[in-house]
N, C-alpha and C. Protein backbone atom coordinates (compact mmCIF):
# COMPACT_ATOMS: atom_id res chain seq x y z
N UNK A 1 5.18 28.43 1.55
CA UNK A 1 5.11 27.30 0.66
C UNK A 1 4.42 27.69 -0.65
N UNK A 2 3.12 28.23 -0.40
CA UNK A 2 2.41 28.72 -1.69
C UNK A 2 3.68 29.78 -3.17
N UNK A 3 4.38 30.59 -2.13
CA UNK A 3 5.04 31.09 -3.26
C UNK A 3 6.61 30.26 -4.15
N UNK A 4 6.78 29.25 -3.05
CA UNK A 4 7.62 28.64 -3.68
C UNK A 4 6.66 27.78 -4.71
N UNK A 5 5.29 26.56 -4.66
CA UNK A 5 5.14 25.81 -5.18
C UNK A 5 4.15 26.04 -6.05
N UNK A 6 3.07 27.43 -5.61
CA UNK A 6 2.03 27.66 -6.44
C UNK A 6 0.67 27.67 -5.29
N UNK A 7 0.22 28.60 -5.17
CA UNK A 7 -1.30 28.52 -4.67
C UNK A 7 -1.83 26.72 -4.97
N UNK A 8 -2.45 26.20 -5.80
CA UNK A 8 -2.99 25.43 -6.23
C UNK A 8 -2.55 24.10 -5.83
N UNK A 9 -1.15 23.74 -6.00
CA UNK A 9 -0.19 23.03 -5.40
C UNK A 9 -0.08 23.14 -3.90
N UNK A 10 0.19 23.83 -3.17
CA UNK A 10 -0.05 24.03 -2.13
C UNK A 10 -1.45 23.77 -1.32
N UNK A 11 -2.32 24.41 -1.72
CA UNK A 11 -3.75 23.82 -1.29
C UNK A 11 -4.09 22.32 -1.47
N UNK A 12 -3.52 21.72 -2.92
CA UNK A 12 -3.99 20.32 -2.86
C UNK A 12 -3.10 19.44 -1.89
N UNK A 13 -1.66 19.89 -1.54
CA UNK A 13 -0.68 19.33 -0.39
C UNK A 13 -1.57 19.39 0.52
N UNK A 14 -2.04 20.37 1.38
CA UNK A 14 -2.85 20.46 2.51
C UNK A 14 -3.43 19.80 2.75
N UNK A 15 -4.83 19.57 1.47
CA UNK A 15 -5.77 18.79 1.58
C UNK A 15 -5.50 17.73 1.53
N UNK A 16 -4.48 16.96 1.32
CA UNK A 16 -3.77 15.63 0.89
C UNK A 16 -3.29 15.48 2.62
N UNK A 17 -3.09 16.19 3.38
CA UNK A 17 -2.23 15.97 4.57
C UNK A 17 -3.08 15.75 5.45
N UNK A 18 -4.38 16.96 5.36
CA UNK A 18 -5.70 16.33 6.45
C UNK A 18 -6.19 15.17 6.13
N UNK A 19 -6.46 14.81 4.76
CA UNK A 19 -7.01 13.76 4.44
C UNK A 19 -6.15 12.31 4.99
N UNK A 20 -4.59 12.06 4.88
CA UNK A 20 -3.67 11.59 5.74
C UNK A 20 -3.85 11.77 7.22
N UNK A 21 -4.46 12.29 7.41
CA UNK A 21 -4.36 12.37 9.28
C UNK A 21 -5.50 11.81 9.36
N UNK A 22 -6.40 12.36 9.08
CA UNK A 22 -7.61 11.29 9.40
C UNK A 22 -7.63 9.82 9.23
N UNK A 23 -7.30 9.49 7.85
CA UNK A 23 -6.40 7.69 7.77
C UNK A 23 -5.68 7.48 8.98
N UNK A 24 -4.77 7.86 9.53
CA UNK A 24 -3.84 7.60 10.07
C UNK A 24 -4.61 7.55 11.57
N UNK A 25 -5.51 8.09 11.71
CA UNK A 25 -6.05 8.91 13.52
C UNK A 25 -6.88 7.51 13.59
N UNK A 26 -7.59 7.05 12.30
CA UNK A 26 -8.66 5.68 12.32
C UNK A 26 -7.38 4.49 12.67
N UNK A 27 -6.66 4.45 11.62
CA UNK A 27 -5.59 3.27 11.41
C UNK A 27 -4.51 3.64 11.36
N UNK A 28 -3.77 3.74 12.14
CA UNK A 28 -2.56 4.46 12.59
C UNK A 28 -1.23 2.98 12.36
N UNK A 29 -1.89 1.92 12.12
CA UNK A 29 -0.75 0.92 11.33
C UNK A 29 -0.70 0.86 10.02
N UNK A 30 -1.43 1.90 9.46
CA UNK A 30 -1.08 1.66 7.59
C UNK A 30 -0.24 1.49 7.11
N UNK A 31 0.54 2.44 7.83
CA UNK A 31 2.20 2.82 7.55
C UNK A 31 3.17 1.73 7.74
N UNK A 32 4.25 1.78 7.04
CA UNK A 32 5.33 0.91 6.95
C UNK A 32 6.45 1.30 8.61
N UNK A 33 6.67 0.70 9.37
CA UNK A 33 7.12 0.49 10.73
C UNK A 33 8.87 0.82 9.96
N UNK A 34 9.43 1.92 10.20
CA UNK A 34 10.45 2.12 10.25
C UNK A 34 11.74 2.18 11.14
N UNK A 35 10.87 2.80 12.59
CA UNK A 35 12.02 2.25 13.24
C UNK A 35 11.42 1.63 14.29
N UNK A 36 11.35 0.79 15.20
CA UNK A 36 10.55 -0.09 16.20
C UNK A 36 11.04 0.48 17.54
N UNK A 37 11.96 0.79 17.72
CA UNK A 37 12.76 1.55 18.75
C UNK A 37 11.84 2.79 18.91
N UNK A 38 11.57 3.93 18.28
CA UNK A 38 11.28 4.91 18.29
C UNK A 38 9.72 4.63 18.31
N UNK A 39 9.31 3.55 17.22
CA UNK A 39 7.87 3.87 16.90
C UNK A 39 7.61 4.56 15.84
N UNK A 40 8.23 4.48 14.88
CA UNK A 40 8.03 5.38 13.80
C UNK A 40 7.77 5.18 12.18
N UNK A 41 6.45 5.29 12.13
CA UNK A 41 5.87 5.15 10.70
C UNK A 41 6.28 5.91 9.48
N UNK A 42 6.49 5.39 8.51
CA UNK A 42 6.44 5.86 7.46
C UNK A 42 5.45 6.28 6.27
N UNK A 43 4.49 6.59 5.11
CA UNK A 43 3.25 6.63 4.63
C UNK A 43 3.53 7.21 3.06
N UNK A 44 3.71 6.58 1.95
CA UNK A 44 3.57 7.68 0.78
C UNK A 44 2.32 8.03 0.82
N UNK A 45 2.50 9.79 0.76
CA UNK A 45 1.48 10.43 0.55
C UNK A 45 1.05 10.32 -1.27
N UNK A 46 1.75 10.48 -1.69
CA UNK A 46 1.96 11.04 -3.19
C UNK A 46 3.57 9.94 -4.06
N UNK A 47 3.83 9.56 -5.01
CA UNK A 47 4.56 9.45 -5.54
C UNK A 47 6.61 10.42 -5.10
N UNK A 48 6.08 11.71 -4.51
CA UNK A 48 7.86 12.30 -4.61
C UNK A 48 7.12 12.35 -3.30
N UNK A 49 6.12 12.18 -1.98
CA UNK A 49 6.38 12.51 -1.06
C UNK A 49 5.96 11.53 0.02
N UNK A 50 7.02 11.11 1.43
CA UNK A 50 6.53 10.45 2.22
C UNK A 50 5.90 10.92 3.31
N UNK A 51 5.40 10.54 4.55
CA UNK A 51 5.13 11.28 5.67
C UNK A 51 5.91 10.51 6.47
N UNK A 52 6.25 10.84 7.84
CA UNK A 52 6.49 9.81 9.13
C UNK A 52 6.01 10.63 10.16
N UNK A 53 5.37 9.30 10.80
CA UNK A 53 4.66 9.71 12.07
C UNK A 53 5.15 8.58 13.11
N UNK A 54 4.58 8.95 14.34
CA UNK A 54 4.85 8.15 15.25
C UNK A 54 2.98 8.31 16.27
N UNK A 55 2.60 7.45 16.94
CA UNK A 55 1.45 7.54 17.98
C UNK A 55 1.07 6.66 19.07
N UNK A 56 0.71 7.05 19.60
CA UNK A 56 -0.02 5.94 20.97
C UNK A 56 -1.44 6.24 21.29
N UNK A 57 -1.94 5.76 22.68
CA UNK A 57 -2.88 5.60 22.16
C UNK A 57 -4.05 7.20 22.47
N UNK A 58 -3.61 8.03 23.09
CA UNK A 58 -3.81 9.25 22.73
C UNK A 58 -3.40 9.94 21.46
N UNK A 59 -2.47 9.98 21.05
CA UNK A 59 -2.61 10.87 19.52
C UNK A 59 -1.82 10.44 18.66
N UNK A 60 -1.94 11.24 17.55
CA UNK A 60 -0.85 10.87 16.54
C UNK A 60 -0.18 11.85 15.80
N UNK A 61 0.85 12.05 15.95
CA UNK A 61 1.75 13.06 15.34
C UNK A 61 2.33 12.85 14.14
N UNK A 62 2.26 13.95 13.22
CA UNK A 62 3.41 13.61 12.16
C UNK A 62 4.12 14.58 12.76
N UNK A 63 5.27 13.46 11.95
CA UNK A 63 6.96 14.49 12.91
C UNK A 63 8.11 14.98 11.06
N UNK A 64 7.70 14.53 10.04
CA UNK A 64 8.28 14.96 8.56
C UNK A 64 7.42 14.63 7.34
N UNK A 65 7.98 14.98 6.91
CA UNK A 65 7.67 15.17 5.05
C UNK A 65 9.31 15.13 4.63
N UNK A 66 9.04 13.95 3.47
CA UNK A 66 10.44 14.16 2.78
C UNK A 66 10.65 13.35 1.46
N UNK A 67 10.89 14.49 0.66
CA UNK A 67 10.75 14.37 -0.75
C UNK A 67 11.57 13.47 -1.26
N UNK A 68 10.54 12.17 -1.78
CA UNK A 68 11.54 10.83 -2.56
C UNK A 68 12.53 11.32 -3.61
N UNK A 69 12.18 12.36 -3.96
CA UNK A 69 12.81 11.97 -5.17
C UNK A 69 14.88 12.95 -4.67
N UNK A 70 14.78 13.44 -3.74
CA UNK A 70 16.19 13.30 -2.84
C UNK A 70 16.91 12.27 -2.31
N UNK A 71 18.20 11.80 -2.37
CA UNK A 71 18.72 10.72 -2.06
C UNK A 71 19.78 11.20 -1.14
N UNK A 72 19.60 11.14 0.23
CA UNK A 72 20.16 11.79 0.74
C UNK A 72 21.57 10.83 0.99
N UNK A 73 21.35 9.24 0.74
CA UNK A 73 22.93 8.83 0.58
C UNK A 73 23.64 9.04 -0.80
N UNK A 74 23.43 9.99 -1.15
CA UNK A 74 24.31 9.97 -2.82
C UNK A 74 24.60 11.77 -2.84
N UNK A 75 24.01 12.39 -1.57
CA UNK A 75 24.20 13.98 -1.66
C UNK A 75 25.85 14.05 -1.23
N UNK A 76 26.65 14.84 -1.78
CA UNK A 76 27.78 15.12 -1.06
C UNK A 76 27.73 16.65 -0.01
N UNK A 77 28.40 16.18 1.43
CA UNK A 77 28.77 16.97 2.23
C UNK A 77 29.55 17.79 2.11
């Protein structure tokens, strides 16, 4: 990651992601409820980036990262 985005960039992602887990480990409903079936949260981290997680009452996982500013209904196959 660092050589695609930059040392600096990269480190502040990180620190942005622990700092997200800990939110999330206290209050694990911050997040916007995306799918109810699954259990699965959504979270802007940042402006171009979301998280999704899912948890119970042992842990909490993030399961992606995925960059807003992709539209994945307007990509052609």
């Amino acid at each position: 990651m660092s050589k695609e985005f930059g040392e600096h960039t990269t480190e502040r992602f990180v620190r942005r992601v622990f700092s997200f887990y800990d939110v999330i480990s206290a209050f694990p409903r911050i997040g916007t409820l995306h799918n109810r079936e699954k259990g699965i949260y959504g979270y802007i981290l940042e402006k171009s980036i979301s998280a999704f997680y899912r948890f119970d009452d042992k842990e909490v996982v993030i399961l992606n990262f995925f960059d807003n500013r992709s539209r994945p209904n307007r990509k052609k196959h």
